[in-house]
C-alpha atoms as a PDB file:
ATOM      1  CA  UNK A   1      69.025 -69.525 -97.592  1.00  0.00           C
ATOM      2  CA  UNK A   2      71.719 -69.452 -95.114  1.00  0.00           C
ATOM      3  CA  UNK A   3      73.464 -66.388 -93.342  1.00  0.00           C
ATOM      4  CA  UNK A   4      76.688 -65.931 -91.154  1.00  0.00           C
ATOM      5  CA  UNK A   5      74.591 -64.020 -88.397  1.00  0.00           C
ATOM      6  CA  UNK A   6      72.043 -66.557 -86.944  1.00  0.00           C
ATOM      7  CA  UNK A   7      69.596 -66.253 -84.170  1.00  0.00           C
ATOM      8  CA  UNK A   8      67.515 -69.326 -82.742  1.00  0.00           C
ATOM      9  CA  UNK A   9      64.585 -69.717 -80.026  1.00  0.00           C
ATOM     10  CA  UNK A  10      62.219 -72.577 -79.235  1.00  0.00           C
ATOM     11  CA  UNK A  11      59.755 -72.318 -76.405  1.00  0.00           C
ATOM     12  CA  UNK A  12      55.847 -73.071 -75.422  1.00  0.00           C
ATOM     13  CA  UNK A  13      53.626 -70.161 -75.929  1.00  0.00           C
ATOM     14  CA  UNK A  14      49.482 -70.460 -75.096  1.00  0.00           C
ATOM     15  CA  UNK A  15      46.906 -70.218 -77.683  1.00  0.00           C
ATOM     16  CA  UNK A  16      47.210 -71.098 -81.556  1.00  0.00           C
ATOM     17  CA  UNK A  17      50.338 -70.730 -83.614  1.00  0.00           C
ATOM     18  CA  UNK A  18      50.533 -67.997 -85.775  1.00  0.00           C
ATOM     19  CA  UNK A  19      50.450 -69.749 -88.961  1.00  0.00           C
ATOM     20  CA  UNK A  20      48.833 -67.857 -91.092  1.00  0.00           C
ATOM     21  CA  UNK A  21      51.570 -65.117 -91.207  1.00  0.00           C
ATOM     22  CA  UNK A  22      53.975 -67.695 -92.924  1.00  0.00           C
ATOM     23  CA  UNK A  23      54.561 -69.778 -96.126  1.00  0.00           C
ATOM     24  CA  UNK A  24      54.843 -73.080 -95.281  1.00  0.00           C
ATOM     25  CA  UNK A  25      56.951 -76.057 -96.918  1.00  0.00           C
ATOM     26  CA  UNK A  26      57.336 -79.737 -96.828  1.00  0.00           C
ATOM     27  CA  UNK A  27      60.825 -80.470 -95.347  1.00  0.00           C
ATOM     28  CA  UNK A  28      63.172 -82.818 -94.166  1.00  0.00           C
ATOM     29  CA  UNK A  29      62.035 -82.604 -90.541  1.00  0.00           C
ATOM     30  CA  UNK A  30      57.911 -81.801 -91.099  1.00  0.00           C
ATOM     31  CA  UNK A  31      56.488 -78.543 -92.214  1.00  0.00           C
ATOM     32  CA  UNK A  32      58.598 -75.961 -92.188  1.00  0.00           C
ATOM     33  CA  UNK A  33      57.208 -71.747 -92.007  1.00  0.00           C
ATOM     34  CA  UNK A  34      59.228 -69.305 -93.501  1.00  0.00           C
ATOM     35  CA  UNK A  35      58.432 -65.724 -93.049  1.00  0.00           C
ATOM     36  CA  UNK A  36      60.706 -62.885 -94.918  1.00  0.00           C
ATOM     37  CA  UNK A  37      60.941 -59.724 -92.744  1.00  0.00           C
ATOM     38  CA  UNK A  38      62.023 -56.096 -93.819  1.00  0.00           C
ATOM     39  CA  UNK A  39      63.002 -53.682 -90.983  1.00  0.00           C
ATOM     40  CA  UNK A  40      65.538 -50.365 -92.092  1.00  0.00           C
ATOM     41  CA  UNK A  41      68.761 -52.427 -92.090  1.00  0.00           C
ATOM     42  CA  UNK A  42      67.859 -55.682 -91.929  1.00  0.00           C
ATOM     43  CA  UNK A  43      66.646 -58.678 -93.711  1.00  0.00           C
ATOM     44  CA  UNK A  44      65.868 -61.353 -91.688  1.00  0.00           C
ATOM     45  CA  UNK A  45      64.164 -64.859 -93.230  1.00  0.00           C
ATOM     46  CA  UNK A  46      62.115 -67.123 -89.958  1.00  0.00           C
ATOM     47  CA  UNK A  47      62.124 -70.469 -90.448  1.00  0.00           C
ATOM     48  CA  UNK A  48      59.303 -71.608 -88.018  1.00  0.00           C
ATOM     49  CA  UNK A  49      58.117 -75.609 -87.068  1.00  0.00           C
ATOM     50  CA  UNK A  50      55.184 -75.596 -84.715  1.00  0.00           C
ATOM     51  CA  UNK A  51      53.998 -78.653 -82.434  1.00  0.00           C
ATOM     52  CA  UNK A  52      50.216 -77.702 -81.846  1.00  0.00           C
ATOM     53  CA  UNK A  53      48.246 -78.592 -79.111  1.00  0.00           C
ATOM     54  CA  UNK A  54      44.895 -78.398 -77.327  1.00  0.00           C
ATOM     55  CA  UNK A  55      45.765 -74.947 -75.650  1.00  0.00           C
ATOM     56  CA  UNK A  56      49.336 -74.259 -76.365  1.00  0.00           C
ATOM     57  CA  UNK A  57      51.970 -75.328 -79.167  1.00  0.00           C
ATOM     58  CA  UNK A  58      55.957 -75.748 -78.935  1.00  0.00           C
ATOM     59  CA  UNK A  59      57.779 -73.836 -81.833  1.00  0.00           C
ATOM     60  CA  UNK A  60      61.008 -73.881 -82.619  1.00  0.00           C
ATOM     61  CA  UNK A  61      62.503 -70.325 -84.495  1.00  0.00           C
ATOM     62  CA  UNK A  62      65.754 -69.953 -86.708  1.00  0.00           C
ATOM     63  CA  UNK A  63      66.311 -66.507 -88.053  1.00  0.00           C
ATOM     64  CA  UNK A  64      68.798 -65.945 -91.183  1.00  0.00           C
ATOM     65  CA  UNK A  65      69.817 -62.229 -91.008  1.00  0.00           C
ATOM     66  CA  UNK A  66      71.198 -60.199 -93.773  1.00  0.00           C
ATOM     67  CA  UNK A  67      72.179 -56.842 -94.397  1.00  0.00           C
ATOM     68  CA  UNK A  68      69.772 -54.711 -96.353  1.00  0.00           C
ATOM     69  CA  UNK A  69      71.099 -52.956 -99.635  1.00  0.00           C
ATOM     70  CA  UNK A  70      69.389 -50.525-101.628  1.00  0.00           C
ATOM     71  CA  UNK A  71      70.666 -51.816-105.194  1.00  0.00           C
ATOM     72  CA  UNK A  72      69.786 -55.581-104.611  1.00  0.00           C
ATOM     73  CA  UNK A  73      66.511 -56.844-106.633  1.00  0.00           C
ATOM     74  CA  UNK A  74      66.242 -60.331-105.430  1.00  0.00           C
ATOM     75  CA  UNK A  75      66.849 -62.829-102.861  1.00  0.00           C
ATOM     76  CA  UNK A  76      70.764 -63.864-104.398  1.00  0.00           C
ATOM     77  CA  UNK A  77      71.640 -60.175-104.737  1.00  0.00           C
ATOM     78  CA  UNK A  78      71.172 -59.893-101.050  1.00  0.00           C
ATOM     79  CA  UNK A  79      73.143 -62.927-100.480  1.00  0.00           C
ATOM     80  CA  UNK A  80      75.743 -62.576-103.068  1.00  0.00           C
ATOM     81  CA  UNK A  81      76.181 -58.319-101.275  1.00  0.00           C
ATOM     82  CA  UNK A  82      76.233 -59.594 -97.954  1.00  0.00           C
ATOM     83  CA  UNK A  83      79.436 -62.091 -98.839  1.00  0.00           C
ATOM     84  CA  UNK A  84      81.201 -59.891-100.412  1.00  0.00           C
ATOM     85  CA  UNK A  85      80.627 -57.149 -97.401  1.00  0.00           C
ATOM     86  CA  UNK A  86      81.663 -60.270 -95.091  1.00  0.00           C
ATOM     87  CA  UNK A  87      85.123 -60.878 -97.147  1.00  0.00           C
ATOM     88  CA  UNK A  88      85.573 -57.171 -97.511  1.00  0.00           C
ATOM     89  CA  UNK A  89      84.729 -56.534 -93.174  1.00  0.00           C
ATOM     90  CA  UNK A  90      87.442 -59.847 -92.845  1.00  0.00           C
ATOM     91  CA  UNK A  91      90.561 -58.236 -94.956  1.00  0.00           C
ATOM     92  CA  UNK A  92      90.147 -54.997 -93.152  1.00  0.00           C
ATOM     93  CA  UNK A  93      89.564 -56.618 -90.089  1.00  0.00           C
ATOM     94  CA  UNK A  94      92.552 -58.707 -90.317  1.00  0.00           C
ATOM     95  CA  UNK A  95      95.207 -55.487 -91.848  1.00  0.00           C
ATOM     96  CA  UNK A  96      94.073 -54.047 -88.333  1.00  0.00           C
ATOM     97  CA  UNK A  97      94.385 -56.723 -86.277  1.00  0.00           C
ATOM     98  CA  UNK A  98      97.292 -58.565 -87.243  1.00  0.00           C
ATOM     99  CA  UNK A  99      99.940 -55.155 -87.204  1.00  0.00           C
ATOM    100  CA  UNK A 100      98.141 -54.773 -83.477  1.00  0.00           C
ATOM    101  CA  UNK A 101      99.052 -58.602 -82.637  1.00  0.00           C
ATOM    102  CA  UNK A 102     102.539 -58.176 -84.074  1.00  0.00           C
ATOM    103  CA  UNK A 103     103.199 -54.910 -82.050  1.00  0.00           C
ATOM    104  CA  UNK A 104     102.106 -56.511 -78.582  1.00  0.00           C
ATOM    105  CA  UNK A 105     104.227 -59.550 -79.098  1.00  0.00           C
ATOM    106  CA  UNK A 106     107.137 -57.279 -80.038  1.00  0.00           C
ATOM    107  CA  UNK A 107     106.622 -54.949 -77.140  1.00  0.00           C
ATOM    108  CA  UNK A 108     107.241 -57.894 -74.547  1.00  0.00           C
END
């Protein structure tokens, strides 16, 4: 699942990977860990690939976040709320930003 808002880390951390907090998938690019996390507001859905070695392991983090609703059951009701808050946030942002635009370029 893909989101508009995005967040991404890789680093090196000590010790052994925390794998056994994620679901892990065959993909495209080796095993992929995906981990689905609930806070008050906010869905957000890790997609983890780990590197392991003797004492350390390289990861690489991509977090999909979405807007929690109330009313949504499933995975695509989430998705399918959170596009049509993005199309609704875009026509309100643009019938306030456009007037604003045209009234500065007038005013010089």
């Amino acid at each position: 699942m893909y989101s508009i808002a995005q967040t991404y880390r890789s680093g090196r951390k000590s010790g052994q990977a925390p794998i056994d907090e994620y679901q892990w998938k065959d993909g495209i690019l080796g095993r992929v860990g995906i981990k689905r996390v609930e806070t008050k507001r906010f869905i957000r859905f890790e997609h983890l690939r780990v590197n392991q070695k003797d004492d350390c392991y390289w990861y690489s983090r991509r977090s999909h976040w979405f807007i929690k609703f109330p009313y949504c059951k499933n995975d695509m009701q989430i998705l399918i709320a959170n596009i049509v808050f993005f199309l609704i946030f875009l026509q309100i942002l643009g019938k306030v930003i456009i007037p604003l635009f045209f009234t500065i370029l007038q005013g010089q």
